[in-house]
PDB file of N, CA and C in Angstrom:
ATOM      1  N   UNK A   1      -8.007-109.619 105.560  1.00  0.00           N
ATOM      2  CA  UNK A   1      -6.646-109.130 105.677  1.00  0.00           C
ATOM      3  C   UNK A   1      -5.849-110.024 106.630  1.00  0.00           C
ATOM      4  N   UNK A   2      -4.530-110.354 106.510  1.00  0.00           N
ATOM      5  CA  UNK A   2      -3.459-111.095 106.990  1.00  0.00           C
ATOM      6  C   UNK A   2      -3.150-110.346 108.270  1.00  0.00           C
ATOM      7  N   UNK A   3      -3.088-111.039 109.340  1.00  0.00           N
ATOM      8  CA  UNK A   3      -2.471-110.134 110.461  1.00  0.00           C
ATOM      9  C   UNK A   3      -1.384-110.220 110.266  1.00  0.00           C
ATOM     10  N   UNK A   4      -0.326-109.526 110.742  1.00  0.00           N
ATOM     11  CA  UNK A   4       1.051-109.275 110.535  1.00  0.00           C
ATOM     12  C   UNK A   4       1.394-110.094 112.142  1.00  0.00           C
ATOM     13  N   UNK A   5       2.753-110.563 111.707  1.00  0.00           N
ATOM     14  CA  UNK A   5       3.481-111.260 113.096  1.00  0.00           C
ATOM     15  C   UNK A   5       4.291-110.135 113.890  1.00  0.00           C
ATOM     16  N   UNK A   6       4.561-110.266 115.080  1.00  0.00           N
ATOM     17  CA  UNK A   6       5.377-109.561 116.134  1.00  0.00           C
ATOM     18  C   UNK A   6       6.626-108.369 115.239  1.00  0.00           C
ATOM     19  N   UNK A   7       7.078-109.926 114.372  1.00  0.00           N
ATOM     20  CA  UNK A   7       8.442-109.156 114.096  1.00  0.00           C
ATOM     21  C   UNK A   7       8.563-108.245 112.625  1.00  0.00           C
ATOM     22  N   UNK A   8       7.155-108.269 112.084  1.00  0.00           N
ATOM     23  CA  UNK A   8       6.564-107.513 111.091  1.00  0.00           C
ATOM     24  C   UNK A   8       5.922-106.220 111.831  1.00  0.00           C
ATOM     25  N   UNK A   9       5.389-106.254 112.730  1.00  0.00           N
ATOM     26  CA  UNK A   9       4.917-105.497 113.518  1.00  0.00           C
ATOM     27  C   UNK A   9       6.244-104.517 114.111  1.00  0.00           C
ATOM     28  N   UNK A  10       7.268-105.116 114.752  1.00  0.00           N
ATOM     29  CA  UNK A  10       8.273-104.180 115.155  1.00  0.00           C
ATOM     30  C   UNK A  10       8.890-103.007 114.316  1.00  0.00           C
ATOM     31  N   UNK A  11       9.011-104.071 112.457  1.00  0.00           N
ATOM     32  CA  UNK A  11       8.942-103.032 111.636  1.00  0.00           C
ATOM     33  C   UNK A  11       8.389-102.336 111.380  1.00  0.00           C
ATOM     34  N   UNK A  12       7.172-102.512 111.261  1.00  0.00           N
ATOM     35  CA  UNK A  12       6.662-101.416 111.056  1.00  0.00           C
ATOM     36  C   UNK A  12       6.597-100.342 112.166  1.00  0.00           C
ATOM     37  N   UNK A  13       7.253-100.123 113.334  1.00  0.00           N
ATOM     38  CA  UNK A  13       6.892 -99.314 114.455  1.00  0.00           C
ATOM     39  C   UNK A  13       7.982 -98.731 113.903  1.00  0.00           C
ATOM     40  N   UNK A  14       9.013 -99.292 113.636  1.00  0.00           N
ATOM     41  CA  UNK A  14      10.194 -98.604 112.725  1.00  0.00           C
ATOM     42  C   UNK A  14       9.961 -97.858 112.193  1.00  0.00           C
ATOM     43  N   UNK A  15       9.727 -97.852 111.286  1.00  0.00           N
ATOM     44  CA  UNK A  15       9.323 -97.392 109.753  1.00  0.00           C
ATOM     45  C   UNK A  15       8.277 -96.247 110.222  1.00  0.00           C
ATOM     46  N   UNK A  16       7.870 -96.498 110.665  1.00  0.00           N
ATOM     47  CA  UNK A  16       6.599 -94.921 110.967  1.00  0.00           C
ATOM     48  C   UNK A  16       7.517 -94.308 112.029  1.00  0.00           C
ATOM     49  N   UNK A  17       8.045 -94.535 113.175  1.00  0.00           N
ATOM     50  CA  UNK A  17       8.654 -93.277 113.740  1.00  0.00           C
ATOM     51  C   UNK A  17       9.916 -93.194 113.068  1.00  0.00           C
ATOM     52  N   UNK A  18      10.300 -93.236 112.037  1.00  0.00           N
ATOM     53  CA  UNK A  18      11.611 -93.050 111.312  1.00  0.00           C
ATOM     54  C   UNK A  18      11.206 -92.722 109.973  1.00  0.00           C
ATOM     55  N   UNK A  19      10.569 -91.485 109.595  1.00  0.00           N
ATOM     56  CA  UNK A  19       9.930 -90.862 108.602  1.00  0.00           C
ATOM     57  C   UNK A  19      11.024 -90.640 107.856  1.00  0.00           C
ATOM     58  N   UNK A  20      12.019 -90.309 107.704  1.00  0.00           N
ATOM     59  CA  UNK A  20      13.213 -89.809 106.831  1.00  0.00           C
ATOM     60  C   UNK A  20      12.984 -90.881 105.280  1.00  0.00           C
ATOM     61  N   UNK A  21      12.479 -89.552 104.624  1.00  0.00           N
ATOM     62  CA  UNK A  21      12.749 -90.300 103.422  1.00  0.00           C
ATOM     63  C   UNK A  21      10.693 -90.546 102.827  1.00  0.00           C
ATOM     64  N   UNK A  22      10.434 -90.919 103.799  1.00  0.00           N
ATOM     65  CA  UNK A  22       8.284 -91.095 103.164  1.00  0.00           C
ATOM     66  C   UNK A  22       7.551 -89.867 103.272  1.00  0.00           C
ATOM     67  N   UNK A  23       6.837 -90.157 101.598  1.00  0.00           N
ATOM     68  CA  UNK A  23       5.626 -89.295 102.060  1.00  0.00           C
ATOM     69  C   UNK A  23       4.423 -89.100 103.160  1.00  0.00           C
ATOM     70  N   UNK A  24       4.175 -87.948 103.157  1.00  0.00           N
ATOM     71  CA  UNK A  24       3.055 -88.207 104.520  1.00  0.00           C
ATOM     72  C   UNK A  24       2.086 -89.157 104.058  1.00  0.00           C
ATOM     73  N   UNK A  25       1.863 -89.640 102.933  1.00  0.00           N
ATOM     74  CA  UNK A  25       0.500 -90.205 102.169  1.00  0.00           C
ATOM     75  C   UNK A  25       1.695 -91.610 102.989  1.00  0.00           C
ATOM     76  N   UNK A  26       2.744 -92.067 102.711  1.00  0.00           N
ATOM     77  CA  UNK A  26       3.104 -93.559 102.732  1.00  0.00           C
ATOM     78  C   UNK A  26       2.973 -93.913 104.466  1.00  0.00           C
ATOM     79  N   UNK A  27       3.389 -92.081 105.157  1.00  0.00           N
ATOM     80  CA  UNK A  27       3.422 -92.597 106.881  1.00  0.00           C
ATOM     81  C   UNK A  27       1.720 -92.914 106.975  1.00  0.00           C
ATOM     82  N   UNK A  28       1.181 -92.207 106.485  1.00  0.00           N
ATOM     83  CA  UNK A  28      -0.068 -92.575 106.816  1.00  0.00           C
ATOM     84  C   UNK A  28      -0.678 -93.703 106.544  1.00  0.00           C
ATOM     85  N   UNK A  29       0.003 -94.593 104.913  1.00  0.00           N
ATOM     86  CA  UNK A  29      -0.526 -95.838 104.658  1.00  0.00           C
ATOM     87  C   UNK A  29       0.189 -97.101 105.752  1.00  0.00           C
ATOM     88  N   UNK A  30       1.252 -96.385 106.296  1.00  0.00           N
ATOM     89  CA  UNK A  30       1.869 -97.316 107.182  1.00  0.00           C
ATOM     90  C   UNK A  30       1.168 -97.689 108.559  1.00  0.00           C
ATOM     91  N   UNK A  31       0.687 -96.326 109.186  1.00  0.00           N
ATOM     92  CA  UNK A  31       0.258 -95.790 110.749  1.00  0.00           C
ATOM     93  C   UNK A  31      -1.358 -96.901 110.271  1.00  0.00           C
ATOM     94  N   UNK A  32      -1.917 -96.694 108.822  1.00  0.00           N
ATOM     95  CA  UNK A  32      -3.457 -97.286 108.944  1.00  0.00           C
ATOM     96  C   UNK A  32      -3.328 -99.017 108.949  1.00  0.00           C
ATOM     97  N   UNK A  33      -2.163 -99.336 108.132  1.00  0.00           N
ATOM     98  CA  UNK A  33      -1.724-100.805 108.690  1.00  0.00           C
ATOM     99  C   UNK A  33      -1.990-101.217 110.056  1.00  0.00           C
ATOM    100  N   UNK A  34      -1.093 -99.911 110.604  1.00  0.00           N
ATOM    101  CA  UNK A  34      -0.412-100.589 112.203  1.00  0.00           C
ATOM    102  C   UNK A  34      -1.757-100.752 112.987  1.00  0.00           C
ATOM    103  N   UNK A  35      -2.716 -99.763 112.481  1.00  0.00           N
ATOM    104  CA  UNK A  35      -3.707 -99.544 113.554  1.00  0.00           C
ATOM    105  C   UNK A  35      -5.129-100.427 113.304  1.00  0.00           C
ATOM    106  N   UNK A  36      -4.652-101.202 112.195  1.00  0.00           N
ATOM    107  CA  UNK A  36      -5.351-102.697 111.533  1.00  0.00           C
ATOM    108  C   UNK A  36      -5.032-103.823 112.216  1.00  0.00           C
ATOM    109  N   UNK A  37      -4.008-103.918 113.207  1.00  0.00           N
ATOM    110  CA  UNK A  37      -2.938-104.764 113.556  1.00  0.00           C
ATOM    111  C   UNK A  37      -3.243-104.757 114.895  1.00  0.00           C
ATOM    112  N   UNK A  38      -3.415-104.242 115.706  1.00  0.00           N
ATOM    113  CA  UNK A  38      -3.023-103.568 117.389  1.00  0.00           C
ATOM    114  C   UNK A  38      -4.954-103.354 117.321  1.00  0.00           C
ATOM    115  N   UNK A  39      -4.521-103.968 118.429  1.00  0.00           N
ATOM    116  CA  UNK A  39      -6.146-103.481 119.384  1.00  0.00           C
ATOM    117  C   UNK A  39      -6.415-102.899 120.202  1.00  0.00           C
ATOM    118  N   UNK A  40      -5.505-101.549 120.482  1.00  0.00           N
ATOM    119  CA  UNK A  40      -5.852-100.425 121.052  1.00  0.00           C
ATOM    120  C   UNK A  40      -5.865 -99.067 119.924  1.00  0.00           C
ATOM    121  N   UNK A  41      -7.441 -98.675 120.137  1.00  0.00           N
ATOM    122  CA  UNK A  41      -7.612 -97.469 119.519  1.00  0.00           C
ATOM    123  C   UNK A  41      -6.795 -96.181 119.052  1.00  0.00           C
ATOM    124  N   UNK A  42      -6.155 -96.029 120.291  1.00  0.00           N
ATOM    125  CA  UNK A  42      -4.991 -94.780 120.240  1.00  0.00           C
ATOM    126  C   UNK A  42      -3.947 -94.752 120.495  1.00  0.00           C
ATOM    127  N   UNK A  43      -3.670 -96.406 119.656  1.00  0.00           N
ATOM    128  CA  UNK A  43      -1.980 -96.705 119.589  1.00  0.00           C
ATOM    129  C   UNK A  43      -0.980 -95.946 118.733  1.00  0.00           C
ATOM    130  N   UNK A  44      -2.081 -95.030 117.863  1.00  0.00           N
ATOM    131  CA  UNK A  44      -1.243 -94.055 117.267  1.00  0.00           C
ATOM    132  C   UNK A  44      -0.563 -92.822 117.620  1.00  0.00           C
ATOM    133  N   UNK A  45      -0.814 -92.558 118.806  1.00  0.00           N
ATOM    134  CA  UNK A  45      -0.242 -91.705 119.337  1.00  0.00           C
ATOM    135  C   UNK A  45       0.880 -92.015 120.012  1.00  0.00           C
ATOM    136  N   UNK A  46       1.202 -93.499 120.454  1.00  0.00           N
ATOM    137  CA  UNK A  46       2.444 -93.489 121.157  1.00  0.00           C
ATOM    138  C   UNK A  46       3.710 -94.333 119.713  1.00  0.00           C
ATOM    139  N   UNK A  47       3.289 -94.081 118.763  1.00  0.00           N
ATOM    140  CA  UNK A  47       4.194 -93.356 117.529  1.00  0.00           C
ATOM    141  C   UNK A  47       4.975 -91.805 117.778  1.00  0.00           C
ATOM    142  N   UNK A  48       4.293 -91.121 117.982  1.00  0.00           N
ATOM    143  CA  UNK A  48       4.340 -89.726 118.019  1.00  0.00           C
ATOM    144  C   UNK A  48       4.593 -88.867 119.468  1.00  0.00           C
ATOM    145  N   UNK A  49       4.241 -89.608 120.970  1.00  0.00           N
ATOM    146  CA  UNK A  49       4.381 -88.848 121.753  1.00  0.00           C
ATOM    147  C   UNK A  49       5.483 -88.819 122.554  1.00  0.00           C
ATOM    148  N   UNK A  50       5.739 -87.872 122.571  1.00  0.00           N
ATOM    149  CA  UNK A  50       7.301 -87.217 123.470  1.00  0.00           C
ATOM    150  C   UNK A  50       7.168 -88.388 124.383  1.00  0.00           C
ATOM    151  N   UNK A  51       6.633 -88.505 125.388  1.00  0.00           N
ATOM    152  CA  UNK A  51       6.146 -88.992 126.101  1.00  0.00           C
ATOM    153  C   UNK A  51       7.214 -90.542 126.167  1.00  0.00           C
ATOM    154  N   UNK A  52       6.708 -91.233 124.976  1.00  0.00           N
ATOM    155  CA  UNK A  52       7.148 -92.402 124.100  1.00  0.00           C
ATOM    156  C   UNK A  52       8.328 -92.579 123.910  1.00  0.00           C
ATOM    157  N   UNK A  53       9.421 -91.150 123.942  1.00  0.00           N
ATOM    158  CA  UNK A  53      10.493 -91.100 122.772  1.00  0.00           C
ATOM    159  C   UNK A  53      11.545 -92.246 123.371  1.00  0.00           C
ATOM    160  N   UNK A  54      11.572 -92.255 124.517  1.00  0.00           N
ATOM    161  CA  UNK A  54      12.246 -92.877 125.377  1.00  0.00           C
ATOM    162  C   UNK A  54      12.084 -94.361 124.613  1.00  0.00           C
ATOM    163  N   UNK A  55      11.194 -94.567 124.621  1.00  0.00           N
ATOM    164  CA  UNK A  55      10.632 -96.420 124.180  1.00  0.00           C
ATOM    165  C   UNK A  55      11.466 -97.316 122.760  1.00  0.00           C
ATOM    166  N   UNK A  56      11.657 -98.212 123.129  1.00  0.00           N
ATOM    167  CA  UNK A  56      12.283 -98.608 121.769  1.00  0.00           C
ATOM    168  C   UNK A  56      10.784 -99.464 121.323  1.00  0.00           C
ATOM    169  N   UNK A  57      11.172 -99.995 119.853  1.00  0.00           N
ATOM    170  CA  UNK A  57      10.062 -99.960 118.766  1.00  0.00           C
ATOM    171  C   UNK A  57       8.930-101.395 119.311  1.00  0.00           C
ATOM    172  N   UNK A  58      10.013-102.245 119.722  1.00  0.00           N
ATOM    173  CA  UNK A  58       9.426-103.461 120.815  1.00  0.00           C
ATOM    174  C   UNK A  58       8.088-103.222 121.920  1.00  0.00           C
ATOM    175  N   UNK A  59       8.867-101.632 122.649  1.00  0.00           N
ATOM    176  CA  UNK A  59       8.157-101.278 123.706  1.00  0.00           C
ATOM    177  C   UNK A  59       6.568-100.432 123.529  1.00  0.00           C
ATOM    178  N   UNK A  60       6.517-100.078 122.565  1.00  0.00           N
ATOM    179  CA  UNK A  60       5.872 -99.470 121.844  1.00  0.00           C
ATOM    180  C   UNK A  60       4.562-100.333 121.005  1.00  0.00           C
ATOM    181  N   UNK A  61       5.246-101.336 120.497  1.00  0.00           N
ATOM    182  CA  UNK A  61       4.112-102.149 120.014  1.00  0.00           C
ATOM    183  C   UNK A  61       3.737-102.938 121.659  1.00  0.00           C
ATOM    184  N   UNK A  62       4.630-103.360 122.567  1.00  0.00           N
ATOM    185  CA  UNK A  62       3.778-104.020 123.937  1.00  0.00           C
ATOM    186  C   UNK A  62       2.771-103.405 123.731  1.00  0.00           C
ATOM    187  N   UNK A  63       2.839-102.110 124.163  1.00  0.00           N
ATOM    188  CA  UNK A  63       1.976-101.009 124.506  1.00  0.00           C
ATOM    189  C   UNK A  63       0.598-100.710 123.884  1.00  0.00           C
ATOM    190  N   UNK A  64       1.083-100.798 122.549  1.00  0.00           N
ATOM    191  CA  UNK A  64      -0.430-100.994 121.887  1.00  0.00           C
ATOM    192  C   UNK A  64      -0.823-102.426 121.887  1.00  0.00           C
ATOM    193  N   UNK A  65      -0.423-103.629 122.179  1.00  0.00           N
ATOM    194  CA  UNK A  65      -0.574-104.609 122.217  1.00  0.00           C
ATOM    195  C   UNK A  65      -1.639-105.395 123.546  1.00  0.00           C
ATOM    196  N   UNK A  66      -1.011-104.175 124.610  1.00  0.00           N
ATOM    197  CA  UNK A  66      -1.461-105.028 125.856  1.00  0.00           C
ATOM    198  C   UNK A  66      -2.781-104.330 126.106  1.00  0.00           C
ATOM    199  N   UNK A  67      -3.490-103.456 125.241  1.00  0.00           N
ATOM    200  CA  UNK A  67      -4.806-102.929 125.314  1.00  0.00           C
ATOM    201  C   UNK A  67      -6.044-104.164 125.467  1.00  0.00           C
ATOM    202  N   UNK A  68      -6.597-103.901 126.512  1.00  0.00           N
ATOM    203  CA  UNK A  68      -7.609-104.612 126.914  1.00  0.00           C
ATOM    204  C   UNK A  68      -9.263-103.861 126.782  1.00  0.00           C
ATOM    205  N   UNK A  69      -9.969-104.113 125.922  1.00  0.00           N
ATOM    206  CA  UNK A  69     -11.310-103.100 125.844  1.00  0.00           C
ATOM    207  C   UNK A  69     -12.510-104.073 126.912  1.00  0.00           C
ATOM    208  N   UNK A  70     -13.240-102.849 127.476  1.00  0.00           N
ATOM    209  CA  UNK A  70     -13.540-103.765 128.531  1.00  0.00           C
ATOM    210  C   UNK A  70     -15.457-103.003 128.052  1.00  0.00           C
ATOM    211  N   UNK A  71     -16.029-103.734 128.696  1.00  0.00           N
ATOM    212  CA  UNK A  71     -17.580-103.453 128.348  1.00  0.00           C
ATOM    213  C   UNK A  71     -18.639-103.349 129.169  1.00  0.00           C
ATOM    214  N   UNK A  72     -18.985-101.707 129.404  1.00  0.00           N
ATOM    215  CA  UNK A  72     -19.446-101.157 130.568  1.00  0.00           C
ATOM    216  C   UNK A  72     -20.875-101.567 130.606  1.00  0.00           C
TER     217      UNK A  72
END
């Protein structure tokens, strides 16, 4: 599979927190992209968390972006 670039990536952060209009089957084919893409595990949640809402779509992919897995 093709990794997607930054500014493919921003879209798509778009596109999943801006559901208006997709089926849950397409948010979900979108969210399993994103989470093909990003190397933090539970970057799917800062799609979705209040927490987040504040963030624009840029800030959001940092976020799953700057995940570092470390090995105990």
């Amino acid at each position: 599979m093709k990794q997607l670039n930054r500014y493919a990536l921003i879209e798509l952060v778009a596109k999943i927190r801006n559901t208006a209009g997709q089926t849950e089957e397409e948010n979900d084919a979108l969210l399993n992209l994103f989470m093909k893409n990003v190397p933090d595990p539970n970057a799917a949640i800062y799609n979705y968390d209040i927490a987040c809402d504040d963030l624009w779509d840029e800030e959001v992919l940092d976020k799953a972006l700057a995940y570092i897995p470390f090995i105990l």
